[in-house]
C-alpha atoms as a PDB file:
ATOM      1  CA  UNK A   1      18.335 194.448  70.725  1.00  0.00           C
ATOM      2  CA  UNK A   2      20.644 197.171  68.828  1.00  0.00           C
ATOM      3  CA  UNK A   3      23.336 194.084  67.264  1.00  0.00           C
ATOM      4  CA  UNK A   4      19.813 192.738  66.080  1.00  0.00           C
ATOM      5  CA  UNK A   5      18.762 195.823  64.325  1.00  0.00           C
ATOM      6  CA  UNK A   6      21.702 196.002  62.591  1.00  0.00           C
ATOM      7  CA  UNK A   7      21.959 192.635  61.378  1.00  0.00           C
ATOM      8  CA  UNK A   8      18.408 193.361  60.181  1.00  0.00           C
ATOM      9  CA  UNK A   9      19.539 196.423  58.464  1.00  0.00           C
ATOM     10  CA  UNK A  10      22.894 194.790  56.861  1.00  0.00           C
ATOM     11  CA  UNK A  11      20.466 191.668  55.194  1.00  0.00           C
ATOM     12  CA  UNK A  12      17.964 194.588  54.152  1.00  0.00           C
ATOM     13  CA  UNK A  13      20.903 196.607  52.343  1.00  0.00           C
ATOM     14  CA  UNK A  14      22.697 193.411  50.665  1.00  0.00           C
ATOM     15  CA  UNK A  15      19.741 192.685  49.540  1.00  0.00           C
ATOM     16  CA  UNK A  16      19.077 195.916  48.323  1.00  0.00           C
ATOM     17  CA  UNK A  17      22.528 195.505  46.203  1.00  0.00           C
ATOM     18  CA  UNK A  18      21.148 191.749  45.198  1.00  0.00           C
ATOM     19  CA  UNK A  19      17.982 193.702  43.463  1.00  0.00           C
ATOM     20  CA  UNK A  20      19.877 196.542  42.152  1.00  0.00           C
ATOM     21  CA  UNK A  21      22.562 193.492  40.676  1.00  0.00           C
ATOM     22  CA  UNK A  22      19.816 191.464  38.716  1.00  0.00           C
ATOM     23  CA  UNK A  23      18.295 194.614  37.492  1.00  0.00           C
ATOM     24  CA  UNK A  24      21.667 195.508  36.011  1.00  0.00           C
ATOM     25  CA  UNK A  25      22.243 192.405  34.047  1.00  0.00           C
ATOM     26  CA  UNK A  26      18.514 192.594  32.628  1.00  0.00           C
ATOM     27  CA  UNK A  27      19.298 196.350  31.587  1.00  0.00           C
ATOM     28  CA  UNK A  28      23.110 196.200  30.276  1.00  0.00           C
ATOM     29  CA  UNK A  29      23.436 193.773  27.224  1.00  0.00           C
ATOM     30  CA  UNK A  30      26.707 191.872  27.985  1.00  0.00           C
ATOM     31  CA  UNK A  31      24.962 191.292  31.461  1.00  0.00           C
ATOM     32  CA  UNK A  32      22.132 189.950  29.898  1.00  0.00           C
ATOM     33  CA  UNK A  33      23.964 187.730  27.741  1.00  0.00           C
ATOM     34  CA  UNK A  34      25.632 186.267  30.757  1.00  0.00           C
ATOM     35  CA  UNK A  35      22.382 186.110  32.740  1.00  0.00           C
ATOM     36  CA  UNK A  36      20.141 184.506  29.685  1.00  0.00           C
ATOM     37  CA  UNK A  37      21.957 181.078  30.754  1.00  0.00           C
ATOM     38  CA  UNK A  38      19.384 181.620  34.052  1.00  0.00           C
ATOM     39  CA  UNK A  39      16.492 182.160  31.833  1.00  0.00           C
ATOM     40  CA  UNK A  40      16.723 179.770  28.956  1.00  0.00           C
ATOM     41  CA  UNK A  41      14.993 177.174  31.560  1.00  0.00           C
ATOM     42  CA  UNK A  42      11.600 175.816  29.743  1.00  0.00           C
ATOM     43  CA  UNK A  43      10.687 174.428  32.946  1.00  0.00           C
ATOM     44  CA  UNK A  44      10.959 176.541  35.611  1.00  0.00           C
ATOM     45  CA  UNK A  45      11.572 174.338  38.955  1.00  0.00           C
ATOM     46  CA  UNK A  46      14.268 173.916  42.265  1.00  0.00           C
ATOM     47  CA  UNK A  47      16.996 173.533  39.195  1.00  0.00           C
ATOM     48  CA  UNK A  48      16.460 176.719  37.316  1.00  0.00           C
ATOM     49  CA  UNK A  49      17.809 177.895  40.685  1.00  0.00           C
ATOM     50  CA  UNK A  50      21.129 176.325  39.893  1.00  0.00           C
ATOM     51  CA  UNK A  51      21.466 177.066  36.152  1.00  0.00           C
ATOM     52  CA  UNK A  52      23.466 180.248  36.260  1.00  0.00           C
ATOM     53  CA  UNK A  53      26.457 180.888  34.406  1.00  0.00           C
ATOM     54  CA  UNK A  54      30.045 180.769  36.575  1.00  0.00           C
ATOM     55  CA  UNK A  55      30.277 185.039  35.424  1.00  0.00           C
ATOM     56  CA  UNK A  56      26.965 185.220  37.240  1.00  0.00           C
ATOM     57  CA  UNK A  57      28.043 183.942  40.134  1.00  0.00           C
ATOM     58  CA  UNK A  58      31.257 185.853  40.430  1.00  0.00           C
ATOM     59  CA  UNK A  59      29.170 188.963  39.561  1.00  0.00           C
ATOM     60  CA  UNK A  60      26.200 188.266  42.129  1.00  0.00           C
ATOM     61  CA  UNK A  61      29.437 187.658  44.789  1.00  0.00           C
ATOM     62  CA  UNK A  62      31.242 190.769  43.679  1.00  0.00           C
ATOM     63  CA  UNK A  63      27.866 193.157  44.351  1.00  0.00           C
ATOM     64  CA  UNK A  64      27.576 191.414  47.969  1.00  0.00           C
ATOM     65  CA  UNK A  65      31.307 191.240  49.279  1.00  0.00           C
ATOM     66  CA  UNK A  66      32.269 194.851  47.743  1.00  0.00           C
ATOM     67  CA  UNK A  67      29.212 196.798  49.927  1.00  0.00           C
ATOM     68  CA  UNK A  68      29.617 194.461  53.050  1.00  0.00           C
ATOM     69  CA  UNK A  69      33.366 195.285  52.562  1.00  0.00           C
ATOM     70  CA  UNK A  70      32.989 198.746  52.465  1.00  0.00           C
ATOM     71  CA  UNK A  71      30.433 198.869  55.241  1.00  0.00           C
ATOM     72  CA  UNK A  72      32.262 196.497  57.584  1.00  0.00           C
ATOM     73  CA  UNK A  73      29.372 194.009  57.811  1.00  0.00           C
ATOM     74  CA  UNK A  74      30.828 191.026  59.844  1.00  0.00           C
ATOM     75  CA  UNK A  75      31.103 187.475  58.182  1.00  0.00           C
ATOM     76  CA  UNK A  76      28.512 185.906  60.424  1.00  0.00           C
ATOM     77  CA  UNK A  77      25.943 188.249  58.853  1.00  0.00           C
ATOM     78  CA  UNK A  78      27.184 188.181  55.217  1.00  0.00           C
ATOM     79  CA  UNK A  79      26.856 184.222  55.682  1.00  0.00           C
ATOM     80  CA  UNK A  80      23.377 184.500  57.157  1.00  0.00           C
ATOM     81  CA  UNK A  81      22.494 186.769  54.275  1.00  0.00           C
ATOM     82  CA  UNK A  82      24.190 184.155  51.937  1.00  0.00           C
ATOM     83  CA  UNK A  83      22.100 181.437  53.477  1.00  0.00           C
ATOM     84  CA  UNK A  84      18.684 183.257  53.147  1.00  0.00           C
ATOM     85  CA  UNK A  85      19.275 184.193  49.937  1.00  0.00           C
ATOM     86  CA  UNK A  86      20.322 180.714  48.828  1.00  0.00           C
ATOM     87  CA  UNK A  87      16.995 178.815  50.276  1.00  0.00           C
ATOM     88  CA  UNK A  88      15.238 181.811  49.116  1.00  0.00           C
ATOM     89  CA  UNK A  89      15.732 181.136  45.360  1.00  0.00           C
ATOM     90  CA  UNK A  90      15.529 177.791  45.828  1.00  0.00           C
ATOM     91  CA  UNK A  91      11.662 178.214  47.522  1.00  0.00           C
ATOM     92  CA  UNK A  92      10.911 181.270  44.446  1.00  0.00           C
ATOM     93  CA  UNK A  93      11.939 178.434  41.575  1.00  0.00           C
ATOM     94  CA  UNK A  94       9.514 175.778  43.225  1.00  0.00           C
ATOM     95  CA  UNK A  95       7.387 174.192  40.772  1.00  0.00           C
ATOM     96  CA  UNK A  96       4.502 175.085  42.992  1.00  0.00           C
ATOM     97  CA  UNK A  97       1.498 177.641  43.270  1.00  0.00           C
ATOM     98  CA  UNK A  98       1.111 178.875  46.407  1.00  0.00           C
ATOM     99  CA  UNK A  99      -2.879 179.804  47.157  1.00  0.00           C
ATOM    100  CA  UNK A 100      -3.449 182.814  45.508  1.00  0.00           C
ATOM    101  CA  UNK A 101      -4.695 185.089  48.580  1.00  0.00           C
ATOM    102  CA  UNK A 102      -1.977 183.835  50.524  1.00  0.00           C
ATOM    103  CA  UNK A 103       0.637 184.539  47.880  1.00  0.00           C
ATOM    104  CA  UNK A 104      -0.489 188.046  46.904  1.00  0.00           C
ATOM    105  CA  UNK A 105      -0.459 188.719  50.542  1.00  0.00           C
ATOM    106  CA  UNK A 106       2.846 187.292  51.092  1.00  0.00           C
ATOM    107  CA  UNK A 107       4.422 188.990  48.046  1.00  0.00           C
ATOM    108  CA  UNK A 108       3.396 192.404  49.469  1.00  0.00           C
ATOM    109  CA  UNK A 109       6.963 191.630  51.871  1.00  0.00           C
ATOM    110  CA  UNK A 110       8.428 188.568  50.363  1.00  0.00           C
ATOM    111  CA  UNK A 111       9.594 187.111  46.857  1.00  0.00           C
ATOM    112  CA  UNK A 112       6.517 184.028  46.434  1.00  0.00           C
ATOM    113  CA  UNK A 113       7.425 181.190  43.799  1.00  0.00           C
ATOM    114  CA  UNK A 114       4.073 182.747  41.911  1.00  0.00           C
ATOM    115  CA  UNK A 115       6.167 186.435  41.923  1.00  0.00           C
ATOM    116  CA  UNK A 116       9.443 185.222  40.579  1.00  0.00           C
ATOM    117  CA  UNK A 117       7.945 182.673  37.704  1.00  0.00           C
ATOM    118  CA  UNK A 118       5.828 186.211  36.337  1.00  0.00           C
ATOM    119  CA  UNK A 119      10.115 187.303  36.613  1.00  0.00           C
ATOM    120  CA  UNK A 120      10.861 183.910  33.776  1.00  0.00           C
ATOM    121  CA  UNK A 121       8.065 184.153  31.210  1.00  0.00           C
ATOM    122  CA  UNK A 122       9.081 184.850  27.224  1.00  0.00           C
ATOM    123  CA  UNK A 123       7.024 187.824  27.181  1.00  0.00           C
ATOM    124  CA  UNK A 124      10.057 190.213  28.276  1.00  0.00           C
ATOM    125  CA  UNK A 125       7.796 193.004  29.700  1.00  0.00           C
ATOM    126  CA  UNK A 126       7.140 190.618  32.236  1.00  0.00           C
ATOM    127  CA  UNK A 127      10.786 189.224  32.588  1.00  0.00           C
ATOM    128  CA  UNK A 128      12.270 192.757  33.009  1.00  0.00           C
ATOM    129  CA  UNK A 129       9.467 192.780  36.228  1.00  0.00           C
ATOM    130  CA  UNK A 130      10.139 190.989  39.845  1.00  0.00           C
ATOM    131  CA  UNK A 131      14.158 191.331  40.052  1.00  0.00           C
ATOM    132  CA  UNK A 132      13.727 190.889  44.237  1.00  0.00           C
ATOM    133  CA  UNK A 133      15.271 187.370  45.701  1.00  0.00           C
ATOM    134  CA  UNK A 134      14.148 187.897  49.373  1.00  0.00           C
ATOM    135  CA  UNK A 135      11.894 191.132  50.038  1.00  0.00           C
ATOM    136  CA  UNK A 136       9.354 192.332  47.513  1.00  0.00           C
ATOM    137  CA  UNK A 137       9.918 195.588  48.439  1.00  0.00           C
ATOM    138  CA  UNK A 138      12.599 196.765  45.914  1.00  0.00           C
ATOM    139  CA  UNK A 139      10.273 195.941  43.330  1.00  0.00           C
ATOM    140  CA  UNK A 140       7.300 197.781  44.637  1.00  0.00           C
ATOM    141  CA  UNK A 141       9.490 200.778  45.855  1.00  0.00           C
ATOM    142  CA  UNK A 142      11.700 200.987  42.514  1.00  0.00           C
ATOM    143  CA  UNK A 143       8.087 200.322  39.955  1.00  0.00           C
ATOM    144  CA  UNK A 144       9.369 196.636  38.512  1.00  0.00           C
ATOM    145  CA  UNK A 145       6.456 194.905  40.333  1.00  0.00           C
ATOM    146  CA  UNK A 146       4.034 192.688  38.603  1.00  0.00           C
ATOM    147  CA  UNK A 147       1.219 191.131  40.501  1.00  0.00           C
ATOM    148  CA  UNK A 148       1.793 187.464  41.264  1.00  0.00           C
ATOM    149  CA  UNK A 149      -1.847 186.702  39.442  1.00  0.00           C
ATOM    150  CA  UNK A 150      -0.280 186.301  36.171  1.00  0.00           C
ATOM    151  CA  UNK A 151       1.572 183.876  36.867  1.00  0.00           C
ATOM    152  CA  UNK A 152      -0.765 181.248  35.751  1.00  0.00           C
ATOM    153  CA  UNK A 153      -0.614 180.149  32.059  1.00  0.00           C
ATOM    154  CA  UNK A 154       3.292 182.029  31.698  1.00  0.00           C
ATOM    155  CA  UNK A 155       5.512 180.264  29.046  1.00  0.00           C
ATOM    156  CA  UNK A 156       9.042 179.787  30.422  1.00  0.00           C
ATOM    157  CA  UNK A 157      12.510 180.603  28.624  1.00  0.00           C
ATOM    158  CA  UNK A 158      13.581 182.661  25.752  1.00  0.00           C
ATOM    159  CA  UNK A 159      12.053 182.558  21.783  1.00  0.00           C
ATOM    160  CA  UNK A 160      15.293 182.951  20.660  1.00  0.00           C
ATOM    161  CA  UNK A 161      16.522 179.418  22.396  1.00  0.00           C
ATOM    162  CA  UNK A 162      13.737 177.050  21.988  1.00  0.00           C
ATOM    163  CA  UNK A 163      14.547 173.978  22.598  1.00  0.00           C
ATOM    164  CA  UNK A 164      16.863 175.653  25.253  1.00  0.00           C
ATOM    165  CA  UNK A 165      20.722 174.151  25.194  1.00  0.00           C
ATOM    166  CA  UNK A 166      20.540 171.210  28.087  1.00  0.00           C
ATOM    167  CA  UNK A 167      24.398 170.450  28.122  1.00  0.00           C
ATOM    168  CA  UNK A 168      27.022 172.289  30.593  1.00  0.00           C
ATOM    169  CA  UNK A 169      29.369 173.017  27.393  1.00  0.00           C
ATOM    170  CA  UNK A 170      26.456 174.596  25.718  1.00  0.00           C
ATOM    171  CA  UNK A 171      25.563 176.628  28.616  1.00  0.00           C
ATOM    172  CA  UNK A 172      28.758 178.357  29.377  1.00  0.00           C
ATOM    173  CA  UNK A 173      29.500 179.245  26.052  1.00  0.00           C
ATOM    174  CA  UNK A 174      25.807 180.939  25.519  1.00  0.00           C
ATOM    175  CA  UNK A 175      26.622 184.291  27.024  1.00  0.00           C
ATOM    176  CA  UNK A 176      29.580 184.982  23.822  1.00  0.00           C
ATOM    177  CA  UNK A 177      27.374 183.200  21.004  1.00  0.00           C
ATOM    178  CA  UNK A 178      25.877 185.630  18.494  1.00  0.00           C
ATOM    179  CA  UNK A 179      22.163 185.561  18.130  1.00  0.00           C
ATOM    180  CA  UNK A 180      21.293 184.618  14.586  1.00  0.00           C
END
C-alpha cells in the first residue's frame, strides 16, 4: 500500500512542476514566445496537442527529469507520469464538450477538454487561466482557475497571428520573429 502512496505522491509533485512549467512560459516573455507556437492553433482539436515548438519540449522534459532526478523518483513512475500526461493533453485538446454538470464536476479534480479550451481563447485574461494538464487542483489552489462554463463561444489562437502560420518552417522559427 506504502510503494502506492508514493507513486501517487511522485505523479502529484511532477505534476505540480508541469503546472508551475506552463505558468512560467505564459509569465516570462522569451517563454512565451517559444510557447505561442502551442497557441497560434485556430482550431483547437487532438493536433493542437502536438503543435509545440522542439524548445518546448526540451523545456517541459527539463522541469520533469531535473525534480524526479533530484528526488530519486524511479523510471517506472516518471514513465507512468509521462504516459498520463501524454493521453491527458491529448483528451483536454478534444474537439468535444463534455456535458456541462459532468464537466464542472469533473474539473473540480481533473483538467476537462471544456477547462483547457477557456486555457486557448484570444482574450489573454482567459489564456493566462487553466495552466493544469492532469489535476485541476494547481489552478484552484494557486487562483488561475476559470470555470469551464465559458468555454462555449471562445475564439481560438492569437490576434497577432491570424491566419496562424500552418507550415513546420514557419512554426519553428515563430518563437525569434519580431512582432510587427
Amino acid at each position: 500500500m506504502l510503494i502506492w502512496l508514493l507513486v501517487i505522491a511522485a505523479v502529484f509533485l511532477l505534476n505540480f512542476f508541469g503546472y508551475f512549467v506552463h505558468w512560467l512560459m505564459h509569465l516570462a516573455p522569451g517563454l512565451w514566445a517559444v510557447h505561442r507556437v502551442h497557441h497560434s492553433d485556430d482550431f483547437v482539436d487532438v493536433t493542437t496537442a502536438y503543435r509545440q515548438h522542439p524548445l518546448e519540449g526540451a523545456l517541459r522534459f527539463s522541469f520533469t527529469m531535473v525534480p524526479a532526478w533530484v528526488l530519486g523518483v524511479p523510471l517506472e513512475v516518471i514513465v507512468l507520469y509521462r504516459s498520463l500526461s501524454a493521453a491527458n493533453s491529448l483528451f483536454e485538446h478534444m474537439n468535444i464538450r463534455l456535458w456541462q454538470p459532468l464537466d464542472t464536476v469533473l474539473s473540480a479534480v481533473v483538467v476537462t477538454p471544456n477547462m483547457h479550451k477557456v486555457h486557448h481563447s484570444r482574450d489573454r485574461t482567459l489564456t493566462d487561466s487553466n495552466y493544469g494538464n492532469l489535476f485541476a487542483l494547481f489552478d484552484r489552489l494557486f487562483g488561475t482557475f476559470t470555470p469551464s462554463d465559458k468555454a462555449p463561444g471562445i475564439i481560438y489562437g492569437l490576434d497577432d497571428l491570424a491566419p496562424p502560420p500552418l507550415r513546420i518552417p514557419a512554426l519553428l522559427k515563430l518563437p525569434f520573429q519580431t512582432k510587427s
